[in-house]
C-alpha atoms as a PDB file:
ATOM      1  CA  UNK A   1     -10.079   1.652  -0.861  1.00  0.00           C
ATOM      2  CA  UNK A   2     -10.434  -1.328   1.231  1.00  0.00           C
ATOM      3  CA  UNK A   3      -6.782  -1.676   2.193  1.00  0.00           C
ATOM      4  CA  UNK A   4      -7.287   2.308   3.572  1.00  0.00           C
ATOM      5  CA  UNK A   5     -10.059   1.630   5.341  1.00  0.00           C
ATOM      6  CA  UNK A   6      -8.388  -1.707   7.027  1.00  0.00           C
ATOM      7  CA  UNK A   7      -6.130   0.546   8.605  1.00  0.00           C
ATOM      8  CA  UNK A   8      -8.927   2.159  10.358  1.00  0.00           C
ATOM      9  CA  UNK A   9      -9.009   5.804  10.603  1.00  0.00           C
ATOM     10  CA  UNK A  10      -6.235   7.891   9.709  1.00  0.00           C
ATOM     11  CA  UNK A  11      -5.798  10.543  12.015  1.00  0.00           C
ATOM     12  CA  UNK A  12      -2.380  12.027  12.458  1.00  0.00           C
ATOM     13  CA  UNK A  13      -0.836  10.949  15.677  1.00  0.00           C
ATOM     14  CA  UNK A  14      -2.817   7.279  15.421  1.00  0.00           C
ATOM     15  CA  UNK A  15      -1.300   3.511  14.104  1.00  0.00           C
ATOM     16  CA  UNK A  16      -3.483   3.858  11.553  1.00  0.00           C
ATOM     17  CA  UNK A  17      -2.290   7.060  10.139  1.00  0.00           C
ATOM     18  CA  UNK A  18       1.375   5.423  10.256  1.00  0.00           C
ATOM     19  CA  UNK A  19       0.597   2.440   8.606  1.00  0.00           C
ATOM     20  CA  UNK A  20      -1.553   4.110   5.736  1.00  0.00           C
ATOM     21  CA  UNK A  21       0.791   6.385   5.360  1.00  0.00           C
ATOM     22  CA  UNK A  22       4.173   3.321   5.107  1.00  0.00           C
ATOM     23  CA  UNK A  23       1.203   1.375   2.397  1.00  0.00           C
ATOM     24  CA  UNK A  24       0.498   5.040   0.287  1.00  0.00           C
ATOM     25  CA  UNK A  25       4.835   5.704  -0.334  1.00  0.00           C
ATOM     26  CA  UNK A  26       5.005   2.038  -0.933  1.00  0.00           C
ATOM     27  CA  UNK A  27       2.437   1.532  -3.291  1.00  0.00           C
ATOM     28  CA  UNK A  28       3.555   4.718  -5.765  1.00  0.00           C
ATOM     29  CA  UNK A  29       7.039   3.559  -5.755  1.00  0.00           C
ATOM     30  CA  UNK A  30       5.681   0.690  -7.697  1.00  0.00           C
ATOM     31  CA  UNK A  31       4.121   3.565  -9.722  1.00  0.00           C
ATOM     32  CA  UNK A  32       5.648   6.648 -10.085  1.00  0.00           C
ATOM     33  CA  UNK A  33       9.541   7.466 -11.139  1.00  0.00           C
ATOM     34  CA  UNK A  34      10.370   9.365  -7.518  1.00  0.00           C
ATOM     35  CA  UNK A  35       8.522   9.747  -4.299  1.00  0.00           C
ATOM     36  CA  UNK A  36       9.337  12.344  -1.750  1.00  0.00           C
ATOM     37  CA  UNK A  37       8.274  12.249   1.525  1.00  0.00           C
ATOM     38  CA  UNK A  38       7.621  15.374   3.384  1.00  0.00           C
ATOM     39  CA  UNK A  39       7.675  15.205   6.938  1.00  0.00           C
ATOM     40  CA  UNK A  40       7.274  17.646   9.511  1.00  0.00           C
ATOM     41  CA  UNK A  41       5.654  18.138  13.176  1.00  0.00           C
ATOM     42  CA  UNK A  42       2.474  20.591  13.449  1.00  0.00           C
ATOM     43  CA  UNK A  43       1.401  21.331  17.323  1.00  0.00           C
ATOM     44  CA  UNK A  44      -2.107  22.198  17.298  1.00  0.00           C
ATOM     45  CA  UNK A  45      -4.153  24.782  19.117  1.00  0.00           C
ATOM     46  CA  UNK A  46      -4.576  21.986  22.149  1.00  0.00           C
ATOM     47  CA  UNK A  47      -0.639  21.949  22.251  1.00  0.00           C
ATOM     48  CA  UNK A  48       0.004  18.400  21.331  1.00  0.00           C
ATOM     49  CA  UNK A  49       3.012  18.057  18.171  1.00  0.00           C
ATOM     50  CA  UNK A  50       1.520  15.561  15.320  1.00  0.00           C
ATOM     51  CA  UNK A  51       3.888  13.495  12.828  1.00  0.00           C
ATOM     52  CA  UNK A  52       2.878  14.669   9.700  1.00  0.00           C
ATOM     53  CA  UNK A  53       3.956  13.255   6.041  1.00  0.00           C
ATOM     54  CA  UNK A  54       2.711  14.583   2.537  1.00  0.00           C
ATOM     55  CA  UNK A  55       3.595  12.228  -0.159  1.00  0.00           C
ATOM     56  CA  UNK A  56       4.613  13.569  -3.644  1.00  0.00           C
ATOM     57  CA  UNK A  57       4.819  10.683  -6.342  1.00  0.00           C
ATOM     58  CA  UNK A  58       6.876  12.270  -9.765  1.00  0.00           C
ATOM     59  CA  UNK A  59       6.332  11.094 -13.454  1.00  0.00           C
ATOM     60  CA  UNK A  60       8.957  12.473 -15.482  1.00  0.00           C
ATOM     61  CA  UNK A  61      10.432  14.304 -12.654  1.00  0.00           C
ATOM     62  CA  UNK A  62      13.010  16.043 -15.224  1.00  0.00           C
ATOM     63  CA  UNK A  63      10.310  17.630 -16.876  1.00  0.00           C
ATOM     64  CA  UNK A  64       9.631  20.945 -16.769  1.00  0.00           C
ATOM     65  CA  UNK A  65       5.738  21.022 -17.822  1.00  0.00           C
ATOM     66  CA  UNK A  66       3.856  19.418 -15.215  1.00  0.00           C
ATOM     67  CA  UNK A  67       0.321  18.798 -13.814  1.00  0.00           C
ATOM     68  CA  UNK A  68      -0.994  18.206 -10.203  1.00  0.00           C
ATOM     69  CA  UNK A  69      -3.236  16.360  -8.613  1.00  0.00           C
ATOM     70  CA  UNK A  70      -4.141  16.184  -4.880  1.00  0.00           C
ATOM     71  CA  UNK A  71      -6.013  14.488  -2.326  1.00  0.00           C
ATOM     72  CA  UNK A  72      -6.107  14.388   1.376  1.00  0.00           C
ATOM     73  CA  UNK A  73      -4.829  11.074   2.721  1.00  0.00           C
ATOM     74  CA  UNK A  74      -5.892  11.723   6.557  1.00  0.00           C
ATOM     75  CA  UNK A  75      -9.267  11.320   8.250  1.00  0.00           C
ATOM     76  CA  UNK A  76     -11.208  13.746  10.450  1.00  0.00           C
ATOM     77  CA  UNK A  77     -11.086  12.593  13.987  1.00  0.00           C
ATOM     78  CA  UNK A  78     -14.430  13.430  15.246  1.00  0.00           C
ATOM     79  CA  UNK A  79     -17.637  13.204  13.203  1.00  0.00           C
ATOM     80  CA  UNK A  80     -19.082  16.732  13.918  1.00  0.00           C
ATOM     81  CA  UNK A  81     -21.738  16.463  11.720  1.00  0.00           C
ATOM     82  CA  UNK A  82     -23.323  13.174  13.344  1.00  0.00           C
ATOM     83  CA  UNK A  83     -27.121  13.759  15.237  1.00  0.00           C
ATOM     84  CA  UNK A  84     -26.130  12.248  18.767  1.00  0.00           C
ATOM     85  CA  UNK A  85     -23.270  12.690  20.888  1.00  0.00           C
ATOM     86  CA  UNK A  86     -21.888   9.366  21.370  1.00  0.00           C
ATOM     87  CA  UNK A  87     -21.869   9.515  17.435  1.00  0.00           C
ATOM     88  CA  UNK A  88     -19.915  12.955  16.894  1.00  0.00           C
ATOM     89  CA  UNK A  89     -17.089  11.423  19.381  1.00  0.00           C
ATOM     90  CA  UNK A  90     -16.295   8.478  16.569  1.00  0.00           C
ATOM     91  CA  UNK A  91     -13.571   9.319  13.941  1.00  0.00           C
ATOM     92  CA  UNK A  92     -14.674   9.805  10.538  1.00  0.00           C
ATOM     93  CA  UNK A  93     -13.640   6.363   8.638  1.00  0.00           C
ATOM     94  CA  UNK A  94     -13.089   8.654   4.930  1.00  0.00           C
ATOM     95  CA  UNK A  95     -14.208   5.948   2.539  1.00  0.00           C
ATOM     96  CA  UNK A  96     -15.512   8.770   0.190  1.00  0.00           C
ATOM     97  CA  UNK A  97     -13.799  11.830   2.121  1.00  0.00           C
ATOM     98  CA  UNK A  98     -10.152  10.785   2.331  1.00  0.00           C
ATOM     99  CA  UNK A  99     -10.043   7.363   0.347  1.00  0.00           C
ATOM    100  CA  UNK A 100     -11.906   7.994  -2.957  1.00  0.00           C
ATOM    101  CA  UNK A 101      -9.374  10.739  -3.767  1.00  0.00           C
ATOM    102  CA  UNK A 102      -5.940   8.583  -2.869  1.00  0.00           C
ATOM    103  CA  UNK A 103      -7.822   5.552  -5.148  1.00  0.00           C
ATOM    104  CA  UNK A 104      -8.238   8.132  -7.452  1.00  0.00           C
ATOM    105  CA  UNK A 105      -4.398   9.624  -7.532  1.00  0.00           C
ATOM    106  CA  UNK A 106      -3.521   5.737  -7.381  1.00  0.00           C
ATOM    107  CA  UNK A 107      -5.286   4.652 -10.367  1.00  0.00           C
ATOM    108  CA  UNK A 108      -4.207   7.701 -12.310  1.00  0.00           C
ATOM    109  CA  UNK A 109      -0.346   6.534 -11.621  1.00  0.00           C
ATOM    110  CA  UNK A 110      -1.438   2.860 -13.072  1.00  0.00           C
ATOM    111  CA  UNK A 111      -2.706   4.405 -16.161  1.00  0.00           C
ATOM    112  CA  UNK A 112       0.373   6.412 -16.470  1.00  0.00           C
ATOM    113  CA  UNK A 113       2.799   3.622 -15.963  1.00  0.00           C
ATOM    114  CA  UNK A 114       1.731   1.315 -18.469  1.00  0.00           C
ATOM    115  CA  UNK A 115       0.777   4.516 -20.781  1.00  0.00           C
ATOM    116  CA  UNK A 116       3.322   7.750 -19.733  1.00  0.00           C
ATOM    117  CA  UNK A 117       1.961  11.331 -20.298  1.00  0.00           C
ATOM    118  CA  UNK A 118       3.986  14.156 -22.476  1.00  0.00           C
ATOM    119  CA  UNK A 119       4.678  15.661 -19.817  1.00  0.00           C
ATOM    120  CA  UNK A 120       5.403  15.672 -15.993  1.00  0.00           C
ATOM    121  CA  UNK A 121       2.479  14.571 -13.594  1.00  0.00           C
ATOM    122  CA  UNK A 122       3.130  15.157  -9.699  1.00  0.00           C
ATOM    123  CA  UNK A 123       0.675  13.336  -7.701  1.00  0.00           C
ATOM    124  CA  UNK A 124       0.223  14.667  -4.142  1.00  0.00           C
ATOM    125  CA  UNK A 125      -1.307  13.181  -1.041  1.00  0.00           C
ATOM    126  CA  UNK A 126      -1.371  15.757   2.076  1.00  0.00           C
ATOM    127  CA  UNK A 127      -1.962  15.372   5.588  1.00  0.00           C
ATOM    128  CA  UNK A 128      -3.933  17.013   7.789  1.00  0.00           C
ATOM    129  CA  UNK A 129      -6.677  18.748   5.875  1.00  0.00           C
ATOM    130  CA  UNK A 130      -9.436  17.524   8.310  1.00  0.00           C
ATOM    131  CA  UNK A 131      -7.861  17.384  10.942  1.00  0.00           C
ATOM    132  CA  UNK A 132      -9.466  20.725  12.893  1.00  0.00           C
ATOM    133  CA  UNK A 133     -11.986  23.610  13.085  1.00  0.00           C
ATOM    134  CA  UNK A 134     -12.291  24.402   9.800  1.00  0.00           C
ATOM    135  CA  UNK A 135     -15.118  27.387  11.116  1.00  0.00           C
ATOM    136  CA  UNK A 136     -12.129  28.760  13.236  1.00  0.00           C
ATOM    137  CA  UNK A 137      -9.302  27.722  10.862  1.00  0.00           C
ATOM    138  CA  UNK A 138      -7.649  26.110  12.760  1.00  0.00           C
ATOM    139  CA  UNK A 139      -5.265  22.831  12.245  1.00  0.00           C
ATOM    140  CA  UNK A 140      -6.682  22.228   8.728  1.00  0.00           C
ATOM    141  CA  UNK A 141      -5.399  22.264   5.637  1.00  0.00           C
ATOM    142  CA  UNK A 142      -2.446  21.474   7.333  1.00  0.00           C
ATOM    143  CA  UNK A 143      -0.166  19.812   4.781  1.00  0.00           C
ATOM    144  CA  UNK A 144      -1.193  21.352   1.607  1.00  0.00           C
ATOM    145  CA  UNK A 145      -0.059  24.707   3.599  1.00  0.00           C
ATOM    146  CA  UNK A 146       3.471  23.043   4.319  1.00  0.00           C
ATOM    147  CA  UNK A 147       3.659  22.358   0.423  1.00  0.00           C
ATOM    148  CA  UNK A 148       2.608  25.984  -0.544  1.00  0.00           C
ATOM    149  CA  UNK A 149       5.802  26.791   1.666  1.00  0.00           C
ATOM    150  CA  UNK A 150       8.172  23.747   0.193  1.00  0.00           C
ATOM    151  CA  UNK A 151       7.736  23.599  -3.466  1.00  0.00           C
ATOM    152  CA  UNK A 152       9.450  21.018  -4.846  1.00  0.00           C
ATOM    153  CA  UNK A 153      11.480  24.278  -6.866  1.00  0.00           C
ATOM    154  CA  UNK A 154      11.222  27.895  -6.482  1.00  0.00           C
ATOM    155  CA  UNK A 155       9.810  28.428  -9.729  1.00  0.00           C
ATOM    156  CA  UNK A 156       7.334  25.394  -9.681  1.00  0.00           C
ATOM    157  CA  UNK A 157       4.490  26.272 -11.829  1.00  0.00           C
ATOM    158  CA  UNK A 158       2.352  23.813 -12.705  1.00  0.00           C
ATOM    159  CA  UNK A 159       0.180  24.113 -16.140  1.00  0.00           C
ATOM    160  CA  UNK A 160      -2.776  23.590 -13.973  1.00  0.00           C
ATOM    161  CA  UNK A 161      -3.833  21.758 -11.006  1.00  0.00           C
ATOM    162  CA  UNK A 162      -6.609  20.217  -9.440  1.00  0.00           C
ATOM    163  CA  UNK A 163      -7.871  19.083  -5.728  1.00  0.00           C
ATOM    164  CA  UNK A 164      -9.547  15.686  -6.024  1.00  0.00           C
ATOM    165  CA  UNK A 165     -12.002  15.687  -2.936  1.00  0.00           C
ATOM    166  CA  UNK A 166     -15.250  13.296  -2.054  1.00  0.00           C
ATOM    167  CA  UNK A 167     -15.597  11.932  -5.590  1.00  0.00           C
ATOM    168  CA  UNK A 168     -16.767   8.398  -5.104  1.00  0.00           C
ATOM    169  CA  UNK A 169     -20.852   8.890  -4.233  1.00  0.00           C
ATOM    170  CA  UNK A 170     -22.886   6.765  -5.402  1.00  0.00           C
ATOM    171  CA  UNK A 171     -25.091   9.929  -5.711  1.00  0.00           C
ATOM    172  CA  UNK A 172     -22.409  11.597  -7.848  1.00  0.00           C
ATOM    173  CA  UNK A 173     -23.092  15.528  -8.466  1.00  0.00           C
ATOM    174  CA  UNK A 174     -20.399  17.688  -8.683  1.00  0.00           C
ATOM    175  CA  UNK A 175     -20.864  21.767  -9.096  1.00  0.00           C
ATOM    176  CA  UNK A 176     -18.462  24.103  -9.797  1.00  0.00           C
ATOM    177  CA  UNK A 177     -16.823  25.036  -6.577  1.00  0.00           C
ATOM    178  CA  UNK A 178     -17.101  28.851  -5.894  1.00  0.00           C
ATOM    179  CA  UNK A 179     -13.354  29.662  -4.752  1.00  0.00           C
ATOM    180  CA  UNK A 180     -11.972  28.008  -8.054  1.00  0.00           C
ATOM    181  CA  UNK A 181     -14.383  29.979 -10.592  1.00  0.00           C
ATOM    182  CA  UNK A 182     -13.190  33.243  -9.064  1.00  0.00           C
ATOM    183  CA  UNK A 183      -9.624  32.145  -9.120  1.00  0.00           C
ATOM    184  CA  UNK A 184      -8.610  29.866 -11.597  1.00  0.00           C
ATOM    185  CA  UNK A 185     -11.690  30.316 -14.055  1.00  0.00           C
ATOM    186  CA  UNK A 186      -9.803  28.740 -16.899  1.00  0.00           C
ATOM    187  CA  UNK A 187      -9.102  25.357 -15.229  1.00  0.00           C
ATOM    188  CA  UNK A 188     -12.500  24.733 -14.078  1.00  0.00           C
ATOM    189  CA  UNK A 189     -13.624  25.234 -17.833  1.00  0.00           C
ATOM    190  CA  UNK A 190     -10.863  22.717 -18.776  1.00  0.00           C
ATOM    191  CA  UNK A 191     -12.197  20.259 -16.228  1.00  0.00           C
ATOM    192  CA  UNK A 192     -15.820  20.878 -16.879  1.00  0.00           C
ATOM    193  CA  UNK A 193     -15.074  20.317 -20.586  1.00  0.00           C
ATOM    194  CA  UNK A 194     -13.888  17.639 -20.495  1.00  0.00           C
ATOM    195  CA  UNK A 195     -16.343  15.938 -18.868  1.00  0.00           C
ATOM    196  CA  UNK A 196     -18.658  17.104 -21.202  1.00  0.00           C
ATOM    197  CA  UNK A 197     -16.704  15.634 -23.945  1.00  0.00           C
ATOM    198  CA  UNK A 198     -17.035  12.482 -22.419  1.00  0.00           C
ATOM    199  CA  UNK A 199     -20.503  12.902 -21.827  1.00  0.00           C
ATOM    200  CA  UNK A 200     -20.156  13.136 -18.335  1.00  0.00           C
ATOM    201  CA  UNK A 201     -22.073  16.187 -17.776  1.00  0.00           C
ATOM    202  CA  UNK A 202     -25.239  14.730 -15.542  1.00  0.00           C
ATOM    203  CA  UNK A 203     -22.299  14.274 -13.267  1.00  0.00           C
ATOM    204  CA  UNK A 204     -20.034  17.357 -13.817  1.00  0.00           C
ATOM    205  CA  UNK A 205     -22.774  19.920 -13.324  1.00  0.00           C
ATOM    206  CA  UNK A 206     -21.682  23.368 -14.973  1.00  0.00           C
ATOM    207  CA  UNK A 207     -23.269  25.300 -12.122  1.00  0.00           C
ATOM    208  CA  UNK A 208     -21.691  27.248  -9.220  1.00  0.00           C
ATOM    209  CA  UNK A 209     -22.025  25.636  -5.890  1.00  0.00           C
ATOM    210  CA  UNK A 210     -20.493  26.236  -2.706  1.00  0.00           C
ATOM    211  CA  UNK A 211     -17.295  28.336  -1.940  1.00  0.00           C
ATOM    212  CA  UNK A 212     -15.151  24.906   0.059  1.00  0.00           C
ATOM    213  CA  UNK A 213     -12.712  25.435   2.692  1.00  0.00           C
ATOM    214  CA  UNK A 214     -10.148  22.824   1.218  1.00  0.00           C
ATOM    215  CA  UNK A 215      -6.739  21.966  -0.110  1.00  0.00           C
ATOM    216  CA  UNK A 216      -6.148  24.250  -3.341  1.00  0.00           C
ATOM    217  CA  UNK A 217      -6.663  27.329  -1.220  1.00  0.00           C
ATOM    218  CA  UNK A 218      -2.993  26.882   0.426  1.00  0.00           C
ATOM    219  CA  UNK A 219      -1.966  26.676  -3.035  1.00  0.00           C
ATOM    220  CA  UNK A 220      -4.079  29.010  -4.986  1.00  0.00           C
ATOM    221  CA  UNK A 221      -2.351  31.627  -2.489  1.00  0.00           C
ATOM    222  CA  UNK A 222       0.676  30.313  -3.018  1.00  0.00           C
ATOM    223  CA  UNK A 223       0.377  31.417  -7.297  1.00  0.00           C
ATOM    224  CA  UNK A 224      -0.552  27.657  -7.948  1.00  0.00           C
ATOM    225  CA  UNK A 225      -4.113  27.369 -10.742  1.00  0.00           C
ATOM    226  CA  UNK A 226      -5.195  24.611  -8.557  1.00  0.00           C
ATOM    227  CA  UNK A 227      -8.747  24.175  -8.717  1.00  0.00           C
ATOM    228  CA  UNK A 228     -10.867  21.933  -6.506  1.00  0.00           C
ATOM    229  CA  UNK A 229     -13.328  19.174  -7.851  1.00  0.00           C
ATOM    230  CA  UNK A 230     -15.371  17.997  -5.046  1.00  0.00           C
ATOM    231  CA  UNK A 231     -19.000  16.560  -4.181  1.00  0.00           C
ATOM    232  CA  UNK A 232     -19.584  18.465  -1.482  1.00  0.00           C
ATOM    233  CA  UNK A 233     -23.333  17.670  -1.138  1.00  0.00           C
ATOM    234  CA  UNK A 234     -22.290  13.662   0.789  1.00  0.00           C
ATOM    235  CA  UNK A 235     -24.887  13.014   2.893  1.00  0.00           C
ATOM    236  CA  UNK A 236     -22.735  10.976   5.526  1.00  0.00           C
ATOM    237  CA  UNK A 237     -20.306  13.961   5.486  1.00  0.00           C
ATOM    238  CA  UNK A 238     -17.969  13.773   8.808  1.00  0.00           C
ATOM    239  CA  UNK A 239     -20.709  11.306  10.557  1.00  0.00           C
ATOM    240  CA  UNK A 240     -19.354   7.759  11.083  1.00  0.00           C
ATOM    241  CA  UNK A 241     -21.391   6.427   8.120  1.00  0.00           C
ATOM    242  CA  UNK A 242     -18.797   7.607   5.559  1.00  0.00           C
ATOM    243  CA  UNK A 243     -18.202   3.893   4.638  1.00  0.00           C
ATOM    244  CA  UNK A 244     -17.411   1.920   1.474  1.00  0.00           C
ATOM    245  CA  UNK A 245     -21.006   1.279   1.093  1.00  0.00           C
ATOM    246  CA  UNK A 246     -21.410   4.790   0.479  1.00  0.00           C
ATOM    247  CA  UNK A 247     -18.834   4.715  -2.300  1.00  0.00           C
ATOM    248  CA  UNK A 248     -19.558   3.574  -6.235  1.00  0.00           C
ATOM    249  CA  UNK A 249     -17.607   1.963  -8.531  1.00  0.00           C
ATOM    250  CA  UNK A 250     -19.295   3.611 -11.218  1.00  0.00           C
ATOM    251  CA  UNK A 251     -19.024   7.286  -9.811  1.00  0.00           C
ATOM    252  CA  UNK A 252     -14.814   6.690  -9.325  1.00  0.00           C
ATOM    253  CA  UNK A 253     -15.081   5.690 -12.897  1.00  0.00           C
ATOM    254  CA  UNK A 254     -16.497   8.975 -13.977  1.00  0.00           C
ATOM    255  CA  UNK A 255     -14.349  10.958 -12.650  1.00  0.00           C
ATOM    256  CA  UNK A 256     -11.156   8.737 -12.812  1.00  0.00           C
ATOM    257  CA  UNK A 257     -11.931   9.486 -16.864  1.00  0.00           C
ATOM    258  CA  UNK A 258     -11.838  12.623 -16.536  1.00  0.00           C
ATOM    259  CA  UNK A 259      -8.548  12.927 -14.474  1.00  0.00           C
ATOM    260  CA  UNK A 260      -6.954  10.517 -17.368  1.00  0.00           C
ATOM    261  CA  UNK A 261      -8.533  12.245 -19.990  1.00  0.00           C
ATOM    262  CA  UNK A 262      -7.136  15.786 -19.295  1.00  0.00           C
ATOM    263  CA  UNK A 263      -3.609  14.211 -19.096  1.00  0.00           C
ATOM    264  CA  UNK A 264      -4.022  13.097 -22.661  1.00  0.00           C
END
């Protein structure tokens, strides 16, 4: 999470972005059997074209019975939700929202290396989720809708999949997300589960939250059971305090079972 961070923030268009994005490929070719880069140009609503890259690291890619996991790799470029002006006009850094979930994907790919799955695992990082107005939907969710569009095969179907999203407070509390009970009920009792089972569920709350604007929604549409496990209730939520401090060992533990755990 460091090394992310080091790069400062990762907004499309930026050095940062570039060089996170070089470090993320590099690192899960160490890891993962195939990486494929996706890369593409999105002009926003202001008219200015962004380089764009999703990142899909394959174990087993000859398999037909797969999993997914996703996280957002970018950072939001204003911190809308900060009190003072001079504050909302700083970019987000993402420790937990942006950098907890690529740790997360990451660490999943060790454990699989030294330990491979039965089946296929395809471990996603996409651009652009935060990169807009997510009240006007606009330029969000950017590359997990270029994905929905460019499967890796027409007839990808994953078993299941799930959106890993602002899982590293140190306040950990994640609730059901609303979106993913109505539309892939089954996976969210999977996931819930299974934290139970690992007696994980102070953490893994089995109550309905929010309905979240975020990455599996792309995909959901797309005929994808992607569900989305997220914290959504981070206090330093796009406001320039989303730093490592904010971020727990322990709580990326948690949930990093979990993710391991349902691959078993």
């Amino acid at each position: 999470m460091r090394t992310q961070l080091d790069f400062g923030p990762r907004v499309p268009g930026t050095e940062g972005h570039r060089r996170a994005g070089d470090w993320i490929a590099e690192q899960m070719r160490q890891r993962a059997d195939t990486v494929i880069e996706q890369r593409f140009s999105h002009v926003n609503t202001a008219g200015d074209t962004l380089p764009m890259r999703n990142i899909l690291a394959r174990i087993k890619p000859a398999e037909t019975q797969r999993v997914l996991y996703v996280a957002h790799w970018d950072t939001r470029p204003i911190s809308d939700r900060a009190s003072s002006p001079a504050d909302r006009a700083i970019p987000v850094p993402g420790a937990n929202d942006g950098a907890s979930g690529v740790a997360l994907l990451m660490a999943v790919a060790h454990v699989l290396k030294n330990t491979p799955p039965t089946w296929g695992v395809d471990l996603l990082f996409v651009d652009g989720e935060d990169y807009g107005d997510f009240t006007a939907g606009h330029d969000v969710l950017i590359g997990a809708k270029y994905f929905a569009q460019h499967l890796p095969a027409p007839d990808y179907r994953p078993l299941f999949g799930v959106v890993w999203d602002m899982i590293g407070d140190a306040n950990l509390g994640i609730y059901q997300e609303g979106h993913s009970v109505r539309r892939a009920p089954e996976i969210v009792s999977r996931v819930w589960q299974t934290a139970a089972d690992l007696g994980y569920s102070g953490f893994f709350v089995s109550r309905v939250g929010e309905s979240v604007t975020d990455d599996h929604l792309p995909l959901l549409d797309a005929g994808l059971r992607v569900i989305d496990v997220i914290d959504i209730e981070f206090s330093a939520h796009h406001t320039p305090f989303d730093t490592i401090d904010k971020v727990s060992e322990r709580s990326l533990q948690i949930v990093g079972d979990v993710a391991v755990k349902l691959l078993q």
